[in-house]
N, C-alpha and C. Protein backbone atom coordinates (compact mmCIF):
# COMPACT_ATOMS: atom_id res chain seq x y z
N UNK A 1 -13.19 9.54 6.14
CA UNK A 1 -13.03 10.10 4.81
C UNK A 1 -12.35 11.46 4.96
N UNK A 2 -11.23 11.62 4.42
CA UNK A 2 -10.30 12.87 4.02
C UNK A 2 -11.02 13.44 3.29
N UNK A 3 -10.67 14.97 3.09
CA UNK A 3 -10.80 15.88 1.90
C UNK A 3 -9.92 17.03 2.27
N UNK A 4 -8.81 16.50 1.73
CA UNK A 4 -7.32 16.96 1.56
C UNK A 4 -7.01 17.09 0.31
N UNK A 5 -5.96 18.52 -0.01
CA UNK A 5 -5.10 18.50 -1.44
C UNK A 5 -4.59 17.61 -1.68
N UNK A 6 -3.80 17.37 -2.81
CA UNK A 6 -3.11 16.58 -2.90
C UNK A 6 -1.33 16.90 -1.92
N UNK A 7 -1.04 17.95 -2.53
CA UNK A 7 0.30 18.61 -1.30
C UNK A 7 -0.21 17.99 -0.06
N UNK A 8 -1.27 18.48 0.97
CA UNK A 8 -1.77 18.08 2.45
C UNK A 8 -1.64 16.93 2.73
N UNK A 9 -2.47 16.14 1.89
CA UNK A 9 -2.39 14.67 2.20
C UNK A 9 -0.76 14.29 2.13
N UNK A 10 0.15 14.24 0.98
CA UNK A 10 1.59 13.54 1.09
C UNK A 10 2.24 14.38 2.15
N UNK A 11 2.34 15.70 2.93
CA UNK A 11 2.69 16.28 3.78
C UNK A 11 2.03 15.06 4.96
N UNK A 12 1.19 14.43 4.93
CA UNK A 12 0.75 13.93 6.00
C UNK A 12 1.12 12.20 5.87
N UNK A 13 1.92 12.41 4.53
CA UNK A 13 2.40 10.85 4.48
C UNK A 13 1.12 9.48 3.89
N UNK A 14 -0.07 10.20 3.50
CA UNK A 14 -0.84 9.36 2.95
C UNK A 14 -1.10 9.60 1.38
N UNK A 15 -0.93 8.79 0.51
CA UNK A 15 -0.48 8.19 -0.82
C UNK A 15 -1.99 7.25 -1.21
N UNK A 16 -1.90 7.35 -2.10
CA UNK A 16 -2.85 6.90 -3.41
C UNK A 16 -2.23 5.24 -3.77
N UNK A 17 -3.15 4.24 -4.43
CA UNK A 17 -2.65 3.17 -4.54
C UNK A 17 -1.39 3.41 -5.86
N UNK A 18 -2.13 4.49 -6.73
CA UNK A 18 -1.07 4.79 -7.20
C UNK A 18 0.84 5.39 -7.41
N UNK A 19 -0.06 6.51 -6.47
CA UNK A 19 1.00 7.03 -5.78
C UNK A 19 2.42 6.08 -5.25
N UNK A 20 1.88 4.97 -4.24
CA UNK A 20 2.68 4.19 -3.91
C UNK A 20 3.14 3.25 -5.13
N UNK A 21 2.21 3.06 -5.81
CA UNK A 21 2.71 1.94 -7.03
C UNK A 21 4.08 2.65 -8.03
N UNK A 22 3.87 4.06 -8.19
CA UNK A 22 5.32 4.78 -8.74
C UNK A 22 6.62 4.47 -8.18
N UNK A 23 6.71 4.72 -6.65
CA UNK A 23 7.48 4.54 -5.85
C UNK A 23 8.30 3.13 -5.78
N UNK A 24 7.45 1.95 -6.13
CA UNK A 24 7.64 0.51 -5.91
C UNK A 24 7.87 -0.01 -6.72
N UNK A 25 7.64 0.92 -8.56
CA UNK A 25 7.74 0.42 -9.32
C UNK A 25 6.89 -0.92 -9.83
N UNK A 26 5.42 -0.93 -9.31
CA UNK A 26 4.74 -1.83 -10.25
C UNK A 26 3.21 -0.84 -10.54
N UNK A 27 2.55 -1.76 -10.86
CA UNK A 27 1.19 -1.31 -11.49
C UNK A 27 0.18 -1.00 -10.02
N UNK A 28 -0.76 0.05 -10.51
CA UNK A 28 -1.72 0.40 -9.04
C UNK A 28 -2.28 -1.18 -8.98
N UNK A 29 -2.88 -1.50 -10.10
CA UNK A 29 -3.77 -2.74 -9.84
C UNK A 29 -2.94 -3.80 -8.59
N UNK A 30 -1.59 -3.90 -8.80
CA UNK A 30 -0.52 -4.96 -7.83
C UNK A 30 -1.19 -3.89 -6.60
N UNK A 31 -0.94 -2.66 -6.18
CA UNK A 31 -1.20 -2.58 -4.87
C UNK A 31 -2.28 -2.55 -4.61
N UNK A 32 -3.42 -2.57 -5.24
CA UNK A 32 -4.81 -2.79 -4.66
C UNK A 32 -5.53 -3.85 -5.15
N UNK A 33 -4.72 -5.24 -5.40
CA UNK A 33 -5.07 -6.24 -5.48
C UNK A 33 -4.19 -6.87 -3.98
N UNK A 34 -2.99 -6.43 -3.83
CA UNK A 34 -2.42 -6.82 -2.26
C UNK A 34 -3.54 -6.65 -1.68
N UNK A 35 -3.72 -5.34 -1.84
CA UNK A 35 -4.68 -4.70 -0.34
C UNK A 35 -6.30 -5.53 0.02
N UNK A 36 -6.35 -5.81 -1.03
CA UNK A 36 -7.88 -6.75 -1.02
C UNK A 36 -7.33 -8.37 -0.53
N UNK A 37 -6.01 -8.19 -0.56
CA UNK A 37 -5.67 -9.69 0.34
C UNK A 37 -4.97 -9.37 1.60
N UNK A 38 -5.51 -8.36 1.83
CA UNK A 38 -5.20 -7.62 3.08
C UNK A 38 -3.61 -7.55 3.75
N UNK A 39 -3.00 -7.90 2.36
CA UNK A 39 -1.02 -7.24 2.75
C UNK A 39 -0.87 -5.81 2.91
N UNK A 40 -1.78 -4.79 2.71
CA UNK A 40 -1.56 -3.23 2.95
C UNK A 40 -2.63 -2.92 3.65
N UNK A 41 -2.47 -2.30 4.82
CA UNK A 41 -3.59 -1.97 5.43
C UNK A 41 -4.18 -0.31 4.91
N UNK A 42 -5.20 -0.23 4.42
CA UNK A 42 -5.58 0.89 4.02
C UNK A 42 -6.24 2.11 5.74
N UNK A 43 -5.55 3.04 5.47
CA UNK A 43 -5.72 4.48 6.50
C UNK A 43 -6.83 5.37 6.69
N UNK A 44 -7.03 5.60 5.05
CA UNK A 44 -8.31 6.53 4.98
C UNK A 44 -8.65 6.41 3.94
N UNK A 45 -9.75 7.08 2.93
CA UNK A 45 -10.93 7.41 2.00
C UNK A 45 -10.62 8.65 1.88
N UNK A 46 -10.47 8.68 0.58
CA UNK A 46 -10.50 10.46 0.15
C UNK A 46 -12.00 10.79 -0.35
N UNK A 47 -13.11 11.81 -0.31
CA UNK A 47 -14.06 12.04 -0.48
C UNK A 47 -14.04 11.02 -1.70
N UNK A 48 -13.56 11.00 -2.75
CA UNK A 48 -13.94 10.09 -3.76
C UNK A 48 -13.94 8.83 -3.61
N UNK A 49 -13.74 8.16 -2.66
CA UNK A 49 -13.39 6.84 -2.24
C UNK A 49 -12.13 6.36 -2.48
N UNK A 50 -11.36 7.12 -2.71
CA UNK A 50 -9.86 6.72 -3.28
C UNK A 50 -9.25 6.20 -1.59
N UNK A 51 -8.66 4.73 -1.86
CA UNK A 51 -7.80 4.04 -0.58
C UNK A 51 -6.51 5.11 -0.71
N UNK A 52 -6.60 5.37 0.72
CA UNK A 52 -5.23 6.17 1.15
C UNK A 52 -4.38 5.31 2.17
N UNK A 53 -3.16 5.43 1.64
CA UNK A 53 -1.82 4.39 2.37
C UNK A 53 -1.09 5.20 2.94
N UNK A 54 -0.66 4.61 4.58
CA UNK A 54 0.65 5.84 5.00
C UNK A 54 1.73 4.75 4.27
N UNK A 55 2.32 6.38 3.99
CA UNK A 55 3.36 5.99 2.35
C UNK A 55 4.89 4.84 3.39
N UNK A 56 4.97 5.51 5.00
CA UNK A 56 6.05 5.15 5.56
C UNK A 56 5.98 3.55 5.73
N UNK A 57 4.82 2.94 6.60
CA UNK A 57 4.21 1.99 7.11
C UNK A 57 3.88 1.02 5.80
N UNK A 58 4.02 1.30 4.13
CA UNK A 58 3.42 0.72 3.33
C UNK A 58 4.75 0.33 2.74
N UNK A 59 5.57 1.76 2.30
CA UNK A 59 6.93 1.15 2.14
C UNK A 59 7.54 0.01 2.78
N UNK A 60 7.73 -0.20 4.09
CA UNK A 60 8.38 -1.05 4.73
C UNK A 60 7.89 -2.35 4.53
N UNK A 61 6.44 -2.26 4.54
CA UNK A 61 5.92 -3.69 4.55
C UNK A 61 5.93 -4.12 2.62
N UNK A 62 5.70 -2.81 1.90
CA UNK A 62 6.64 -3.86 0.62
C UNK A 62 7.55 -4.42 0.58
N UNK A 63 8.65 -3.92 1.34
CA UNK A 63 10.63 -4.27 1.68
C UNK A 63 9.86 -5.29 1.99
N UNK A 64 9.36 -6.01 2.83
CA UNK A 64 9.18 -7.24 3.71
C UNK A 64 8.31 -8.63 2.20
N UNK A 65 7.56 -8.09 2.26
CA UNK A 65 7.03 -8.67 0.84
C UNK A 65 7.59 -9.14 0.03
N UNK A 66 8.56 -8.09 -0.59
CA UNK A 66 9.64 -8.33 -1.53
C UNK A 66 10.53 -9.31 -1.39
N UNK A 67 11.31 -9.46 0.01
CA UNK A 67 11.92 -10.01 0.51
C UNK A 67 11.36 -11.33 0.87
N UNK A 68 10.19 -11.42 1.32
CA UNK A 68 9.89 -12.85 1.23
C UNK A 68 9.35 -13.89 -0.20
N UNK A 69 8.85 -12.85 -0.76
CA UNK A 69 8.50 -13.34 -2.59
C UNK A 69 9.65 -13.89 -2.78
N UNK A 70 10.91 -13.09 -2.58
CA UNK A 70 12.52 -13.32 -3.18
C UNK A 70 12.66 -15.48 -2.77
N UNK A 71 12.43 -15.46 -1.65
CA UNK A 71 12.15 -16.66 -1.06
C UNK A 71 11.28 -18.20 -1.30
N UNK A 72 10.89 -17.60 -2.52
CA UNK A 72 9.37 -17.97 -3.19
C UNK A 72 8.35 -18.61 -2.45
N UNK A 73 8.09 -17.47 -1.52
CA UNK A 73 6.68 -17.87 -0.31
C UNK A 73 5.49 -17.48 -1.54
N UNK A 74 4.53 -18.32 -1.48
CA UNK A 74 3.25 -17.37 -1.90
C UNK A 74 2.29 -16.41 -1.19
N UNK A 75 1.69 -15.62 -2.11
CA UNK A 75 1.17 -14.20 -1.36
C UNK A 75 0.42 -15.02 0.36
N UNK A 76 -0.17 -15.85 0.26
CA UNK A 76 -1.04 -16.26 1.50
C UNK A 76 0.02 -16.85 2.43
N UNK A 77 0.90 -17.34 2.25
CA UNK A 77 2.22 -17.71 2.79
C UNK A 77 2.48 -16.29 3.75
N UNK A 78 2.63 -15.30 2.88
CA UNK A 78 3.27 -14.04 3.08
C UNK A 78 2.32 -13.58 4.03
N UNK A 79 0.92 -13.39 3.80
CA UNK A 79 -0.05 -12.90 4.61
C UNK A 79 0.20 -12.80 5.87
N UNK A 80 0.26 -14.59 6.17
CA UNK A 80 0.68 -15.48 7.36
C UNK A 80 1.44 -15.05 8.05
N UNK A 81 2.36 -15.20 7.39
CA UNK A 81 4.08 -14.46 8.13
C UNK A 81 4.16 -13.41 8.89
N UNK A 82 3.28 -12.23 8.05
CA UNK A 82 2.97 -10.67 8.19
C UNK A 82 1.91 -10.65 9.50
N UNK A 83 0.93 -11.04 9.69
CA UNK A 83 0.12 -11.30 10.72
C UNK A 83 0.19 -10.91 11.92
């Protein structure tokens, strides 16, 4: 469990489900409904229990996601792949 600013933490590259959901352009619920199907691996806990994502390592594996959705794999398809 972190207890970091908000500045500290993105200086350190870890992001909010939200946070990342701005970036990706969908809803927090899409990234922490991935993450409970274990496509984002979550980093840390902010004292409030908030899931923290490294923003670098989360980006990429959306690119990959994206790219295989494009394909029309389904999410457990995708899981698989990712593994």
């Amino acid at each position: 469990m972190v207890n970091l600013k908000k500045k500290d933490r993105v200086k350190l590259g870890l992001l909010k489900s939200g946070e990342i959901a701005i970036l990706v352009g969908v809803l927090p619920s899409t990234i922490r409904y991935y993450s409970r199907l274990g496509l984002f691996e979550t980093s840390e806990y902010t004292q409030g229990e908030y899931k923290l994502f490294k923003k670098t390592k989360t980006l990429a594996r959306w690119a990959k996601i994206k790219e295989l959705k494009s394909k029309r794999l389904t999410l457990e398809e995708i899981k698989r792949k990712l593994a």
